[in-house]
N, C-alpha and C. Protein backbone atom coordinates (compact mmCIF):
# COMPACT_ATOMS: atom_id res chain seq x y z
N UNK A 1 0.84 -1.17 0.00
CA UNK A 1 0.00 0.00 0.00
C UNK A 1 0.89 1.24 0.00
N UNK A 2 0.09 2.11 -0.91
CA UNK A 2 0.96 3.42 -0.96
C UNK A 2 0.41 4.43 -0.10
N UNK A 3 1.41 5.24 1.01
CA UNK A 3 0.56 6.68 1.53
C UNK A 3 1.48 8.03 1.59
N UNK A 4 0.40 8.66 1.30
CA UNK A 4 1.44 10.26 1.20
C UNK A 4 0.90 11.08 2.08
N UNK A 5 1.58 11.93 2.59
CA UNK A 5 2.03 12.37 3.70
C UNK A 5 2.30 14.16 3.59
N UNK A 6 1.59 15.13 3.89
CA UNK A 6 2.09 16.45 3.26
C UNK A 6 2.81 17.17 4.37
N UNK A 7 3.69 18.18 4.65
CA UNK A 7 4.24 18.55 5.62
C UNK A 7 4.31 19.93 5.96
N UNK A 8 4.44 20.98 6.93
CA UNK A 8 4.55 22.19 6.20
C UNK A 8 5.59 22.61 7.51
N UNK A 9 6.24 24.02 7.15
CA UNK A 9 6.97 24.31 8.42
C UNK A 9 7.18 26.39 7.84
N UNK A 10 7.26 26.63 9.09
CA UNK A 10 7.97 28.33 8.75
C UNK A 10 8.43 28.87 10.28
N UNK A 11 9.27 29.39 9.92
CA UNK A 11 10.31 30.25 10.58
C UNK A 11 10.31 31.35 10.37
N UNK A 12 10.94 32.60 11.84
CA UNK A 12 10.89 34.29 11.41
C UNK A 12 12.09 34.06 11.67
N UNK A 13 12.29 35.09 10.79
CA UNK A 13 14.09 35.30 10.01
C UNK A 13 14.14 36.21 11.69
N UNK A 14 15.57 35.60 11.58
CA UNK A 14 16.39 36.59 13.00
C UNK A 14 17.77 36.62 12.14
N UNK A 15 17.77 37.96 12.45
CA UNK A 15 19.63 38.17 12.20
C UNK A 15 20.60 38.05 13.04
N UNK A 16 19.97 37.40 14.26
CA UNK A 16 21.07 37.31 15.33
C UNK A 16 21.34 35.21 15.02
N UNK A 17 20.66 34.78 13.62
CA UNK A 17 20.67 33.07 13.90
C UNK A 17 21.68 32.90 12.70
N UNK A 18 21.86 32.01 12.39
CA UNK A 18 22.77 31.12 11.18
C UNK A 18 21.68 30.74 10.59
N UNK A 19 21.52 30.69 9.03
CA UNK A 19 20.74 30.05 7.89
C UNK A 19 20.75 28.67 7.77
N UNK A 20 19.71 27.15 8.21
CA UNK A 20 20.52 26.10 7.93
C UNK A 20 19.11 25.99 6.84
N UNK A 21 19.15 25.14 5.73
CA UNK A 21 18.09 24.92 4.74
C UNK A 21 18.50 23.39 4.24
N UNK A 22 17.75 22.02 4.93
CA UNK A 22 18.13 21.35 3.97
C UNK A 22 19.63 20.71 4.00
N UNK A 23 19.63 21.00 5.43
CA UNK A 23 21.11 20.85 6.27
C UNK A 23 22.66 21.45 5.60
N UNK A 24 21.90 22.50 5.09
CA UNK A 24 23.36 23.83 4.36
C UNK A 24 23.36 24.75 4.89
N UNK A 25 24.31 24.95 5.78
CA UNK A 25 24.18 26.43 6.50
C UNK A 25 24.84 27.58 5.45
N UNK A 26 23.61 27.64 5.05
CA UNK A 26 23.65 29.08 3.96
C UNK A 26 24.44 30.85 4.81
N UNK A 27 25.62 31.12 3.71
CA UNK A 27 26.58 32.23 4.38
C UNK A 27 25.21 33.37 4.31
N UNK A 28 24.72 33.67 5.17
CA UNK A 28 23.35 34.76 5.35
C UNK A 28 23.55 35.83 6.03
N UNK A 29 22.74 36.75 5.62
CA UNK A 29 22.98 37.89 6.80
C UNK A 29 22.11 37.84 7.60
N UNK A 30 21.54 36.17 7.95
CA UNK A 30 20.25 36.12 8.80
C UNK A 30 20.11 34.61 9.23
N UNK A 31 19.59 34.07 9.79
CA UNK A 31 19.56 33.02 9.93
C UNK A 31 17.51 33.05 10.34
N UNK A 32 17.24 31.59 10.65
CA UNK A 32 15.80 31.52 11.50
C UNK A 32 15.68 30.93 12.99
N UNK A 33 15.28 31.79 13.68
CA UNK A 33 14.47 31.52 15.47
C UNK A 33 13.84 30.35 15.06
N UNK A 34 14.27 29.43 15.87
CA UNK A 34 13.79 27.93 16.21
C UNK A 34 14.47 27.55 17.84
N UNK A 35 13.50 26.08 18.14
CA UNK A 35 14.41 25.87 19.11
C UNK A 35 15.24 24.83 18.85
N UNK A 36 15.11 24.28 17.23
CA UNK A 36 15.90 23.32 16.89
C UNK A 36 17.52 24.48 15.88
N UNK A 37 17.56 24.22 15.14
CA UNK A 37 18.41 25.04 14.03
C UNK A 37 17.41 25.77 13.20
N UNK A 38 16.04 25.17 13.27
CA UNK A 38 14.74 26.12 12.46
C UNK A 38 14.89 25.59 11.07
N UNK A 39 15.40 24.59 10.80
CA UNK A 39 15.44 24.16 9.17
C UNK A 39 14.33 23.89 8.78
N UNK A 40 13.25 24.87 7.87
CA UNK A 40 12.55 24.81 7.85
C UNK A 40 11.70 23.29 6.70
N UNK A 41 12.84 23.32 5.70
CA UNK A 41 13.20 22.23 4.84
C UNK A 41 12.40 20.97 5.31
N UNK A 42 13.58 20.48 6.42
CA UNK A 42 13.87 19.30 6.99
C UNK A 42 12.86 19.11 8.24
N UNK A 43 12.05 20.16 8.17
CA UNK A 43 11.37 20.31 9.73
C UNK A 43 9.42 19.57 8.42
N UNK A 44 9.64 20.07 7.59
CA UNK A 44 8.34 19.78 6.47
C UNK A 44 8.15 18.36 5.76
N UNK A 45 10.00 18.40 5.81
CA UNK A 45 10.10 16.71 5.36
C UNK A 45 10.09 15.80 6.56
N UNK A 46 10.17 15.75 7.36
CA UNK A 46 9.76 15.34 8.71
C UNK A 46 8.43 15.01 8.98
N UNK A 47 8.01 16.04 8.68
CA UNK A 47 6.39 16.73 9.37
C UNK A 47 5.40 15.23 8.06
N UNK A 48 6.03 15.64 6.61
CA UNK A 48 5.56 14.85 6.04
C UNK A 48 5.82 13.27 5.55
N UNK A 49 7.00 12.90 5.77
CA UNK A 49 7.16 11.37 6.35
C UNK A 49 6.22 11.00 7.64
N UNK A 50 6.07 11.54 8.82
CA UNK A 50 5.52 11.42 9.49
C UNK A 50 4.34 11.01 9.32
N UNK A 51 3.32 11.59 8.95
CA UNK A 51 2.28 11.89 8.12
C UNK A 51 1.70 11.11 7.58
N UNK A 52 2.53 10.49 6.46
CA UNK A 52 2.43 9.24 5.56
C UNK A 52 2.54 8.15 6.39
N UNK A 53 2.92 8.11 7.40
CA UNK A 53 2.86 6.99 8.29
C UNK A 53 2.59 6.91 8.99
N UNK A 54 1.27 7.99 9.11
CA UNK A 54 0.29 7.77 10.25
C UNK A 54 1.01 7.73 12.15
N UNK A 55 2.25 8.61 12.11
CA UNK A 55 2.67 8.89 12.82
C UNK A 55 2.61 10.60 13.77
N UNK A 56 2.51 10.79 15.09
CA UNK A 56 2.56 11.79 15.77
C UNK A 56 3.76 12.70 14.82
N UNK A 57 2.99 14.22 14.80
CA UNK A 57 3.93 15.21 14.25
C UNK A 57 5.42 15.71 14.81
N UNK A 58 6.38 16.23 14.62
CA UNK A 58 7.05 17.02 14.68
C UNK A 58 7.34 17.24 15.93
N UNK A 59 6.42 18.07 16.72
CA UNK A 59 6.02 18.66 17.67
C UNK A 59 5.91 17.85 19.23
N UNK A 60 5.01 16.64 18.71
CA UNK A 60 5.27 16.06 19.51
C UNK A 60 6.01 14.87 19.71
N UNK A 61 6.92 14.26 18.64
CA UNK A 61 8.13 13.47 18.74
C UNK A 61 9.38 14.56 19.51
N UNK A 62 9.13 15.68 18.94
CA UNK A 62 10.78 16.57 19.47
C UNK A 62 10.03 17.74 19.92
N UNK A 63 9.20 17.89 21.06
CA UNK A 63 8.85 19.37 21.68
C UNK A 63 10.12 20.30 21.94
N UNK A 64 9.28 21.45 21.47
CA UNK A 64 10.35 22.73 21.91
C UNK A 64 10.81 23.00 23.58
N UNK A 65 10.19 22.44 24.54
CA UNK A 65 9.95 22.34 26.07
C UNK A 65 11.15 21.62 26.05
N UNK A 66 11.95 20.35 25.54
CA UNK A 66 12.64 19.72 25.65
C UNK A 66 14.08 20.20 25.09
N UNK A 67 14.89 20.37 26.33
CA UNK A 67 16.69 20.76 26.00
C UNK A 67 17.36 19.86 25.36
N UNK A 68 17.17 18.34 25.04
CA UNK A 68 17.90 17.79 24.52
C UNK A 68 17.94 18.16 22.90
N UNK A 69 16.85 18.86 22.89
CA UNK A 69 16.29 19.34 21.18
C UNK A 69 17.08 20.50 20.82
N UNK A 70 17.20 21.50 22.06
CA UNK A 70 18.39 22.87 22.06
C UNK A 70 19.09 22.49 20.87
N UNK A 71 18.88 23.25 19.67
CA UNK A 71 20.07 23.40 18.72
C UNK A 71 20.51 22.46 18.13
N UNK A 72 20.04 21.54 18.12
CA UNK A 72 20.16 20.19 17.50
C UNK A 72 19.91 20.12 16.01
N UNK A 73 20.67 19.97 15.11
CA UNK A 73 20.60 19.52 13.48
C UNK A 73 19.29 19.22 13.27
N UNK A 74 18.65 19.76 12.59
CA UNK A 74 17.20 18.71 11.77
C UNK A 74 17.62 17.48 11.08
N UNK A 75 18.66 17.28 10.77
CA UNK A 75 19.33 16.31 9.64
C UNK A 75 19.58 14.72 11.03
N UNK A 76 19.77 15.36 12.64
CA UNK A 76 19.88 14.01 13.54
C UNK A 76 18.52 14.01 13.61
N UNK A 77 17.18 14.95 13.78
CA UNK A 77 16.16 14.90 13.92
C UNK A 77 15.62 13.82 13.05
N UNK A 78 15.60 13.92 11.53
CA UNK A 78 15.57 13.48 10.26
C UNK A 78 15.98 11.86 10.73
N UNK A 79 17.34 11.44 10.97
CA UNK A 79 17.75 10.68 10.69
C UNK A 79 16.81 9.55 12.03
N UNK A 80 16.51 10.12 13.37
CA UNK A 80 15.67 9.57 14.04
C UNK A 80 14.18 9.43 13.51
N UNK A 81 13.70 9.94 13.06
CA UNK A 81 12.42 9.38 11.90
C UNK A 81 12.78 8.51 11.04
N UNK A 82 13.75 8.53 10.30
CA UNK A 82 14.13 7.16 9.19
C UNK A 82 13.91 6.07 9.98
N UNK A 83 14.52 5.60 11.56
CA UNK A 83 14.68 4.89 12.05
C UNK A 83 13.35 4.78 12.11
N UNK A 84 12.71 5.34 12.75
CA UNK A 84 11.20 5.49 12.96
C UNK A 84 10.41 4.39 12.32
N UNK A 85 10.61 4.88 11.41
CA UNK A 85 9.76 4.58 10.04
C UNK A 85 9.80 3.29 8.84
N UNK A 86 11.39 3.36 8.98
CA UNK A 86 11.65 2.43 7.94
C UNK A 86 11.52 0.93 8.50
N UNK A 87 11.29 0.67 9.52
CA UNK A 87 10.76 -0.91 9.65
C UNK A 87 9.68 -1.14 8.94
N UNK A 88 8.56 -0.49 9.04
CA UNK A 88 7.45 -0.65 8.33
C UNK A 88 7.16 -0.37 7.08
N UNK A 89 7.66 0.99 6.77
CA UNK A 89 7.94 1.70 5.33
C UNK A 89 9.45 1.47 4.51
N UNK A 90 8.97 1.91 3.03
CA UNK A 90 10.34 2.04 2.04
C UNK A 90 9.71 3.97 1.71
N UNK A 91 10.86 4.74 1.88
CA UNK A 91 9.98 5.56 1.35
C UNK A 91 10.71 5.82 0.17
N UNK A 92 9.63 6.33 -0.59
CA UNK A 92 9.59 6.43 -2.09
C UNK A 92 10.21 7.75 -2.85
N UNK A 93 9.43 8.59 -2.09
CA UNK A 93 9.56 10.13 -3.24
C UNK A 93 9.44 11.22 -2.01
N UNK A 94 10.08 12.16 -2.45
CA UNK A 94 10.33 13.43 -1.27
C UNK A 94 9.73 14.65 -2.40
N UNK A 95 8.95 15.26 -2.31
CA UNK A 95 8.96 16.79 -3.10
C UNK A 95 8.47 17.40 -2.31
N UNK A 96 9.33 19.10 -2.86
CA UNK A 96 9.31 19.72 -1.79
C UNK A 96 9.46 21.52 -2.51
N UNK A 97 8.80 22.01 -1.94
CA UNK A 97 8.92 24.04 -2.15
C UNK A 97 9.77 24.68 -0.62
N UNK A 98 10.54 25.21 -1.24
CA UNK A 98 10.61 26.24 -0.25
C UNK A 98 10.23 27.44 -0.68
N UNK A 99 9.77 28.35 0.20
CA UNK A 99 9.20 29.66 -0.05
C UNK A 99 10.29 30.98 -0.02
N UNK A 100 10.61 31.37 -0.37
CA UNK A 100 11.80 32.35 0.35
C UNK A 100 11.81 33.77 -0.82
N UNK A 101 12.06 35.22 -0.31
CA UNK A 101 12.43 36.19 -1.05
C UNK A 101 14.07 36.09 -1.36
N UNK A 102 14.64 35.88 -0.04
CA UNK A 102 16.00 35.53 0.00
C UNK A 102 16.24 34.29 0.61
N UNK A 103 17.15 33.84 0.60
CA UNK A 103 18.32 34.04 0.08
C UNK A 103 18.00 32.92 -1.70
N UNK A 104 18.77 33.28 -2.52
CA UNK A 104 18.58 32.28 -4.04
C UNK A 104 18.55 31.01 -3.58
N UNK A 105 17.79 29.75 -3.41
CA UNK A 105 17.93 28.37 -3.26
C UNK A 105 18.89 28.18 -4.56
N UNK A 106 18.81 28.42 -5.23
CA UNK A 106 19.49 27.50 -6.49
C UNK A 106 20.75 26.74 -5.97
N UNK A 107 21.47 27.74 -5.71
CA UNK A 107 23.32 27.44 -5.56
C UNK A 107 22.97 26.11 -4.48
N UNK A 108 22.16 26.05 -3.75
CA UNK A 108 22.57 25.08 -2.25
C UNK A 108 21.74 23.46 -2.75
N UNK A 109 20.63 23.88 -3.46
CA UNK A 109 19.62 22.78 -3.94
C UNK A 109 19.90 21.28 -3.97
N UNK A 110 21.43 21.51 -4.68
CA UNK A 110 21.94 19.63 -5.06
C UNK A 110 22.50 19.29 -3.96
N UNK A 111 23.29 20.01 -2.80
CA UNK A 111 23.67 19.73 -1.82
C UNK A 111 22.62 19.43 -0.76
N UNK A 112 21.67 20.34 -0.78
CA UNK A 112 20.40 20.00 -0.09
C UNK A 112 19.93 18.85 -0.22
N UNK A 113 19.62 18.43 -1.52
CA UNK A 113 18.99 17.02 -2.11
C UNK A 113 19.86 15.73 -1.65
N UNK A 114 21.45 16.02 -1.46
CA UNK A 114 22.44 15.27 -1.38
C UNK A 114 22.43 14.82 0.04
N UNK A 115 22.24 15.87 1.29
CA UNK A 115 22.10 15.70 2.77
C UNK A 115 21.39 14.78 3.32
N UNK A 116 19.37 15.12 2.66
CA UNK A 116 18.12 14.50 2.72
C UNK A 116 18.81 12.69 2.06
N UNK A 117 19.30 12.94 1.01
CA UNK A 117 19.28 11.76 0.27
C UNK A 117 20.33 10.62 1.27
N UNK A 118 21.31 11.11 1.62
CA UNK A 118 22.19 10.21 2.86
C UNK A 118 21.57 10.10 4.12
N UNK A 119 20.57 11.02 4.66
CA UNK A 119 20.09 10.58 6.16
C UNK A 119 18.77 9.54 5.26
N UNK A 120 18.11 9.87 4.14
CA UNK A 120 17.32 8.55 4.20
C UNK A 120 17.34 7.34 3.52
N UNK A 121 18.94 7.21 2.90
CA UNK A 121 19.51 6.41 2.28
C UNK A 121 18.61 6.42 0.98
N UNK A 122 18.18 7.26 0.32
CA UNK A 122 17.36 7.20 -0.60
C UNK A 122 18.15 7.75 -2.50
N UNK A 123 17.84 8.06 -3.28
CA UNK A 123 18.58 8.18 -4.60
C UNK A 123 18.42 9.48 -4.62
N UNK A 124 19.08 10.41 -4.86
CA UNK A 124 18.86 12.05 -5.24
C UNK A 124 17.74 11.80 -6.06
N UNK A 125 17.52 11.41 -7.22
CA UNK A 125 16.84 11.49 -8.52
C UNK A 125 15.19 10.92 -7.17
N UNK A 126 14.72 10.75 -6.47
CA UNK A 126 13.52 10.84 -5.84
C UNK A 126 13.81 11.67 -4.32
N UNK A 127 14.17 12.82 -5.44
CA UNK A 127 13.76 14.25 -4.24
C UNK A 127 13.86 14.81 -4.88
N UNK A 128 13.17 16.22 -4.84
CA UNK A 128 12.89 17.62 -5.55
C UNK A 128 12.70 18.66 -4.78
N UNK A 129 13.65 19.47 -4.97
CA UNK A 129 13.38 21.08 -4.07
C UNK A 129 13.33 21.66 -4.93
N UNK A 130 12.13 22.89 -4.77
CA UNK A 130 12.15 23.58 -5.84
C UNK A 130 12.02 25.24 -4.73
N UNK A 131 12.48 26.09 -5.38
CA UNK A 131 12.14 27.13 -4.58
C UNK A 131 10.92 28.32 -5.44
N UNK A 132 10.35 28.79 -4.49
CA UNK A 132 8.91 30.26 -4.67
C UNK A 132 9.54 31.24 -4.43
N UNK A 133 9.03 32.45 -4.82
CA UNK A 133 8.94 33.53 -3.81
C UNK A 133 7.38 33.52 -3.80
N UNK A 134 7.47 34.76 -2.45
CA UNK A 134 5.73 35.00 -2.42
C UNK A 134 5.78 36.38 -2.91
N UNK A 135 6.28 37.03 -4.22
CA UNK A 135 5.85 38.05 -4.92
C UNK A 135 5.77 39.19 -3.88
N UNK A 136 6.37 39.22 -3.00
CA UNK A 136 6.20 40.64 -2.08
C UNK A 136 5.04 40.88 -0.98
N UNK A 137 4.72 39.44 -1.04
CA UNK A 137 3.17 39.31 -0.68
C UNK A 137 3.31 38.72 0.93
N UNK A 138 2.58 39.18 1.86
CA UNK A 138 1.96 38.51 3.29
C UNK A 138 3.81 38.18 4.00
N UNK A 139 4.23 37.73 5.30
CA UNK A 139 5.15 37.66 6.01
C UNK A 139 6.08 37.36 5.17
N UNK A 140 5.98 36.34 4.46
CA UNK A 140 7.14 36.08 3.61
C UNK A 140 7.80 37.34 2.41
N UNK A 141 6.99 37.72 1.92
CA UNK A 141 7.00 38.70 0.70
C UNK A 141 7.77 40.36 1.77
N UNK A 142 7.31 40.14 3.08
CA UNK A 142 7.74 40.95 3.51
C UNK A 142 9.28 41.39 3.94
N UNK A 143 9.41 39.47 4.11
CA UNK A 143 11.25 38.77 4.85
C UNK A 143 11.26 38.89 6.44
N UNK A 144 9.84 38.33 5.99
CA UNK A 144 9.83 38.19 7.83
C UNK A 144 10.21 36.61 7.74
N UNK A 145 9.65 35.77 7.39
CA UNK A 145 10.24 34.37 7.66
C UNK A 145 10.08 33.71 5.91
N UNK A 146 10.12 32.51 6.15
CA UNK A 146 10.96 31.55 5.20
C UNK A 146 9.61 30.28 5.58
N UNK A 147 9.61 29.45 4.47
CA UNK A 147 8.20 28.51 4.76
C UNK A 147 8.45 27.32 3.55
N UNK A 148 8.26 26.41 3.97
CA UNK A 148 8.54 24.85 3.47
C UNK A 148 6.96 24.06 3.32
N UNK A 149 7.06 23.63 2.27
CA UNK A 149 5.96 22.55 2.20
C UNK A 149 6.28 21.34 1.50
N UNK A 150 6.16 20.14 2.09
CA UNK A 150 6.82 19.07 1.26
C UNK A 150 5.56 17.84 1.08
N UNK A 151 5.33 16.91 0.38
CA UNK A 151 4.79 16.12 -0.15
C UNK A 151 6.14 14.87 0.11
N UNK A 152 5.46 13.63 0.63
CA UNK A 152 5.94 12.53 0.88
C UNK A 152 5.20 11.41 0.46
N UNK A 153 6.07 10.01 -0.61
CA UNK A 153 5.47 9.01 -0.68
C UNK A 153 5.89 7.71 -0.25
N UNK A 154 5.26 7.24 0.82
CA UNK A 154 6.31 5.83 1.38
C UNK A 154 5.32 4.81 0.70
N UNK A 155 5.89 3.37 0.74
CA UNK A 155 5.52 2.19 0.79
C UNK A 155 5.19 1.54 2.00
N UNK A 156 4.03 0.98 2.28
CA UNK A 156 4.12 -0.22 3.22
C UNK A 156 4.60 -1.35 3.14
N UNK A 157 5.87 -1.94 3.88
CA UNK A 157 6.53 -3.04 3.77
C UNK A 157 5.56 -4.31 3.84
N UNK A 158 5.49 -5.22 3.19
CA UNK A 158 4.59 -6.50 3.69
C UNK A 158 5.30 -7.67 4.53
N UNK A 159 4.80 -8.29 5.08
CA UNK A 159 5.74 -9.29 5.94
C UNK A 159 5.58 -10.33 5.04
């Protein structure tokens, strides 16, 4: 059986944080307020593996209340969901938007795809980042924050 899984995540840009996207800490003149690293990427692809497998969100696998979470990579976050997951599931396909005015996704994209693709042992060629802007439009358009939406397709393993 096939299930998909949608994910979403956003962050307000702080200039006092480091940029991580997709586990690339992008050279920024800003980074995003989280209580993890704020990857908003990896926080959507999460949200939507999860999802697809009929699993508790984000939120409540890794609460913000919890210090062991302090600053912690989305990419170890990530890699504790694979575990999660992959007894039961194969997952299939990752696609994914990020929203952003700044900074250009392009330059970081294959490295991005390359990060995701080693924490879920999966093939680059089934993942897709693509980046938006929001045209000047609502928080984002403004550069107040940065916003991820990803689409996930796993397999159910059969015994």
């Amino acid at each position: 059986m096939y299930k998909i899984g949608i994910g979403y995540d956003s962050h307000k840009i702080d200039k006092n944080e480091k940029l991580f996207l997709g586990g690339v800490n992008i050279n920024c003149s800003f980074g995003l307020k989280g209580h993890s690293d704020a990857d908003v990427l990896i926080h959507a692809v999460i949200d939507a593996l999860l999802g697809a497998c009929s699993l508790p969100d984000i939120g409540k696998l890794f609460p913000d209340t919890d210090e062991e979470f302090k600053d912690i990579s989305s990419l170890n976050l990530l890699e504790r969901v694979k575990k999660k997951i992959t007894k039961d599931f194969n997952i299939i396909n990752i696609d994914s938007v990020i929203i952003a005015e700044v900074p250009k996704i392009a330059p970081y994209s294959e490295k991005m795809k390359q990060n995701i693709a080693d924490v879920l042992e999966i093939e680059t060629n089934n993942i897709n980042i693509k980046a938006k802007s929001n045209e000047g439009m609502g928080f984002i358009g403004r550069k107040e924050g940065i916003a991820s939406i990803v689409n996930a397709l796993v397999r159910e393993k059969k015994c």
